[in-house]
N, C-alpha and C. Protein backbone atom coordinates (compact mmCIF):
# COMPACT_ATOMS: atom_id res chain seq x y z
N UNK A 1 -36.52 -79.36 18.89
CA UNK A 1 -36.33 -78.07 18.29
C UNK A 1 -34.93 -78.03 17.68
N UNK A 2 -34.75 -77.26 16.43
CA UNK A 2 -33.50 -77.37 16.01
C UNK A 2 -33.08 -75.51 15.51
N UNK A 3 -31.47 -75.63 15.95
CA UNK A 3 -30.88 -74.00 15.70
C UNK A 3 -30.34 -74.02 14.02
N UNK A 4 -31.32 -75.02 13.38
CA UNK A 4 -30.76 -74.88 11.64
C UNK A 4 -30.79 -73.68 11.34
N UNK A 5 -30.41 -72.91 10.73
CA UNK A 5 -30.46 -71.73 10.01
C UNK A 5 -31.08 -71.70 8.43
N UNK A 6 -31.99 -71.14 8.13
CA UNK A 6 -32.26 -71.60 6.80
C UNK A 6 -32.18 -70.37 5.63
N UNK A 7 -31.60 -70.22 4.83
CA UNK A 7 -31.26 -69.35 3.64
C UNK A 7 -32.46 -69.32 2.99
N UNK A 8 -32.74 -67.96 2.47
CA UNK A 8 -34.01 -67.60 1.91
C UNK A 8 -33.68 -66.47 0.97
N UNK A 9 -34.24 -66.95 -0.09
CA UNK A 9 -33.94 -65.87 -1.62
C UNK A 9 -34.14 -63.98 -1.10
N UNK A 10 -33.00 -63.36 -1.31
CA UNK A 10 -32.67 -62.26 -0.65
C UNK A 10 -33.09 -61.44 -2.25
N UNK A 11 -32.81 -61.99 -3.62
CA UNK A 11 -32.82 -61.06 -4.50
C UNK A 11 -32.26 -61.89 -5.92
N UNK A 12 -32.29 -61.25 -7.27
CA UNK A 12 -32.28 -61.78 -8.59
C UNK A 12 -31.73 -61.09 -9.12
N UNK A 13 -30.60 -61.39 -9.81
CA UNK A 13 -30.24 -60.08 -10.41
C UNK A 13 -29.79 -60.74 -11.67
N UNK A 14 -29.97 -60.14 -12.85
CA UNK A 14 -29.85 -60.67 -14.55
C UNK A 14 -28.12 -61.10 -14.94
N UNK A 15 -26.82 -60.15 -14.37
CA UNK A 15 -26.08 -60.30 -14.69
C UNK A 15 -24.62 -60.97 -13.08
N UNK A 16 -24.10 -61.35 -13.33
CA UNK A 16 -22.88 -61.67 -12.31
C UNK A 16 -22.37 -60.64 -11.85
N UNK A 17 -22.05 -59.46 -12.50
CA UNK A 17 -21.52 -58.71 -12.25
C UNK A 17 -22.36 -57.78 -10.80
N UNK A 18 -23.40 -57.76 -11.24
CA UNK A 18 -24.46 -57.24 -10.31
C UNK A 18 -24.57 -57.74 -9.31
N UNK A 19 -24.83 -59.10 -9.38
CA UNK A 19 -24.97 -60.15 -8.29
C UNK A 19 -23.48 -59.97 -7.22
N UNK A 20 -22.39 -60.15 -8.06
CA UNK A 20 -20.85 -59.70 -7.00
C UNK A 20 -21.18 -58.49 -6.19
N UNK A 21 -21.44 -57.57 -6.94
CA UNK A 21 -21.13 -55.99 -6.25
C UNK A 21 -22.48 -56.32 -5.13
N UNK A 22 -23.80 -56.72 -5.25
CA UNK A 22 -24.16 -56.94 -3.95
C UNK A 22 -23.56 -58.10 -2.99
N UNK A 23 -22.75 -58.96 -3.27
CA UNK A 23 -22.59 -59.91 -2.77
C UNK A 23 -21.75 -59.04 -2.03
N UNK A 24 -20.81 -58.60 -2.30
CA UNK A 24 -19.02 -58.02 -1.84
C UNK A 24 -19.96 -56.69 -0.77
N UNK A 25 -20.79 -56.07 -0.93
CA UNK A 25 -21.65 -55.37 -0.30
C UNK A 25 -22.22 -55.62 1.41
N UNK A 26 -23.10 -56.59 1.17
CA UNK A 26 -23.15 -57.65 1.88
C UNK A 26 -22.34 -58.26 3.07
N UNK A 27 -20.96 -58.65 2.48
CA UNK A 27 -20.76 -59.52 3.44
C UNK A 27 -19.78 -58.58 3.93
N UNK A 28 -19.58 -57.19 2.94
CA UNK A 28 -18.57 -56.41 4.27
C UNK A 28 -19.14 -55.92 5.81
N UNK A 29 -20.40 -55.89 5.54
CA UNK A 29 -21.04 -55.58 6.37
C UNK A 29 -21.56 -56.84 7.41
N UNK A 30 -20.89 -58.12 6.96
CA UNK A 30 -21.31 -59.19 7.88
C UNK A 30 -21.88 -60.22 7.27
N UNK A 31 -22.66 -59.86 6.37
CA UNK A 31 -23.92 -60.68 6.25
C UNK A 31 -23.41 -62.15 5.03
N UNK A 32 -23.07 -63.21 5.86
CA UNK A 32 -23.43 -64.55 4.89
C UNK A 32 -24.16 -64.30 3.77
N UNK A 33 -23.67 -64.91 2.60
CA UNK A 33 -24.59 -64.47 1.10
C UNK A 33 -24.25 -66.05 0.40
N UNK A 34 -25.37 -66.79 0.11
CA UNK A 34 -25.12 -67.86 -0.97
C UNK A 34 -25.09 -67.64 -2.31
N UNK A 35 -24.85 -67.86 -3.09
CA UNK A 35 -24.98 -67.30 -4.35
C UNK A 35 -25.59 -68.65 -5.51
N UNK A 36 -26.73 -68.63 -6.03
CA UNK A 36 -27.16 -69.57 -6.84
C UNK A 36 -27.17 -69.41 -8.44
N UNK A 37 -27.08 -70.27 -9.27
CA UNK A 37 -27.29 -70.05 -10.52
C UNK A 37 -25.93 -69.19 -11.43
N UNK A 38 -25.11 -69.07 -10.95
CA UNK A 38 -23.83 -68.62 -11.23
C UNK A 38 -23.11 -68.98 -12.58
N UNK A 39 -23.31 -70.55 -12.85
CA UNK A 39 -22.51 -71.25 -13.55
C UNK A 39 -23.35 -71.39 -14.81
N UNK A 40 -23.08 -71.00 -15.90
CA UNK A 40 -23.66 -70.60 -17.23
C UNK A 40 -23.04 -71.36 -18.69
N UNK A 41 -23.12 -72.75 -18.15
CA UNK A 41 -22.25 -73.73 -19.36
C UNK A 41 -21.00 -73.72 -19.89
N UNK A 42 -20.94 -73.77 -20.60
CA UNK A 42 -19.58 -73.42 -21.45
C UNK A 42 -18.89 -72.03 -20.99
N UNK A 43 -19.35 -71.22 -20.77
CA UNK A 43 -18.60 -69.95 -20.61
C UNK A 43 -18.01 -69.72 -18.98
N UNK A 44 -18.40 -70.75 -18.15
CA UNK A 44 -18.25 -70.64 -16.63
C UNK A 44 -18.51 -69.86 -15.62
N UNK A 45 -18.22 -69.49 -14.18
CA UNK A 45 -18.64 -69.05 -13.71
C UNK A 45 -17.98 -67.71 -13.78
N UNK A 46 -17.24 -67.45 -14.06
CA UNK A 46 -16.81 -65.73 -14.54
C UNK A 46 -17.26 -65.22 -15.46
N UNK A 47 -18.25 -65.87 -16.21
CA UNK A 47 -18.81 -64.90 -17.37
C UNK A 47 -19.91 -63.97 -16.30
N UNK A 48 -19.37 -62.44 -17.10
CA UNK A 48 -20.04 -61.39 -15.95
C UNK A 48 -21.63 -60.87 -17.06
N UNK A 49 -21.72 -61.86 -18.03
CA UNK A 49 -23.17 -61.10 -18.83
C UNK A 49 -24.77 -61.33 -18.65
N UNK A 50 -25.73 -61.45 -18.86
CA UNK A 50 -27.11 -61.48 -18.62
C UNK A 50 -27.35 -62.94 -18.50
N UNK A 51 -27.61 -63.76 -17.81
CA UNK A 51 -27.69 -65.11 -17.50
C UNK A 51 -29.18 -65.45 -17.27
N UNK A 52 -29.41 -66.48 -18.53
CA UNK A 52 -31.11 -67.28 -18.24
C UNK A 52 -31.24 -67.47 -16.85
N UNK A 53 -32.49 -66.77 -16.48
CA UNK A 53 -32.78 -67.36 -15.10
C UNK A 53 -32.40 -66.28 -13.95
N UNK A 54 -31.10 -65.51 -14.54
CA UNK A 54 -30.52 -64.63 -13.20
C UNK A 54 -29.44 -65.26 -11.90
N UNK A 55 -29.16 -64.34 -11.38
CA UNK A 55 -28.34 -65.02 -10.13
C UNK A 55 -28.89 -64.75 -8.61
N UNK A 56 -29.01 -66.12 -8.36
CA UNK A 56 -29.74 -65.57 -7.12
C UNK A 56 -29.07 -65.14 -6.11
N UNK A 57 -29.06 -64.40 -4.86
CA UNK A 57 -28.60 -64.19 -3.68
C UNK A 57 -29.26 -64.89 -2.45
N UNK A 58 -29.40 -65.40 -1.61
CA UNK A 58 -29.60 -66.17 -0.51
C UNK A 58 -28.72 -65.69 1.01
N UNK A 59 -29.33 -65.29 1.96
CA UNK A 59 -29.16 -64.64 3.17
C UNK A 59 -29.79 -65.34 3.93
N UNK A 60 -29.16 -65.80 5.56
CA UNK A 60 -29.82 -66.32 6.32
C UNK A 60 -31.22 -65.71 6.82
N UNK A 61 -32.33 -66.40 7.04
CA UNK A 61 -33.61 -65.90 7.49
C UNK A 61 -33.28 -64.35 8.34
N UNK A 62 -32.89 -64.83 9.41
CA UNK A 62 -32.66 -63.45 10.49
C UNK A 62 -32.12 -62.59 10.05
N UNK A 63 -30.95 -62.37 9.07
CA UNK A 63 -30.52 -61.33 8.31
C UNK A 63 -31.64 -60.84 7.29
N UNK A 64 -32.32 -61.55 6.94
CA UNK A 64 -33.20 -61.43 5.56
C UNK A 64 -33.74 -59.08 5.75
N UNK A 65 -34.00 -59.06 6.39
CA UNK A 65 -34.61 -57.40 6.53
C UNK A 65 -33.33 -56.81 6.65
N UNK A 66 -32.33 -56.76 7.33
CA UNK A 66 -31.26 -55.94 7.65
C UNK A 66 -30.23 -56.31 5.89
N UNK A 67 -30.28 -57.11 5.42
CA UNK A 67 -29.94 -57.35 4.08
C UNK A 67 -30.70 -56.55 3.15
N UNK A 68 -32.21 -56.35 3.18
CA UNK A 68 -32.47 -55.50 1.86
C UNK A 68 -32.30 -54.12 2.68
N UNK A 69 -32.00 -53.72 3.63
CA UNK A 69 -32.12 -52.47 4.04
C UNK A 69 -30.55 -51.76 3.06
N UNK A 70 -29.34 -53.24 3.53
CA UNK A 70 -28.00 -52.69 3.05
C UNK A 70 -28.14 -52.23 1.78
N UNK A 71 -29.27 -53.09 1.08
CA UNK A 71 -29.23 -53.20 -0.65
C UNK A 71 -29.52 -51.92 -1.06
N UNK A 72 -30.23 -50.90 -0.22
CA UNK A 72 -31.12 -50.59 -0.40
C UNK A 72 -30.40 -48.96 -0.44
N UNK A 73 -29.56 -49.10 0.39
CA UNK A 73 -28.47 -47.83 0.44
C UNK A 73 -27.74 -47.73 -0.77
């Protein structure tokens, strides 16, 4: 048996900017947040505009419900 923890897509959001303010949301409240898809070529990872694909958020499994509850406030 193993205590891996495994990250599971919490949410999508079109722009960076969006994706931060839940991220910064999130982890004041505790909660580990991975962040995927961030990096947008040439313009890097601070470009805050509408990104092919979106940005993902990622929360450990056991957080996964108490995470959209925060979102959700």
């Amino acid at each position: 048996m193993t205590d891996d923890v495994r990250f599971v897509l919490l949410a999508t959001f079109a722009t960076g900017f969006d994706a931060d303010v839940a991220r910064a949301a999130l982890e004041a409240e505790g909660v580990p947040v991975l962040v995927k898809g961030q990096h947008v070529g040439m313009f890097g990872a601070g470009f805050q505009g509408a990104m092919m694909g979106g940005v993902e958020l990622h929360v450990p499994s056991p957080e996964l419900a108490r995470a959209r509850e925060l979102l959700e406030e």
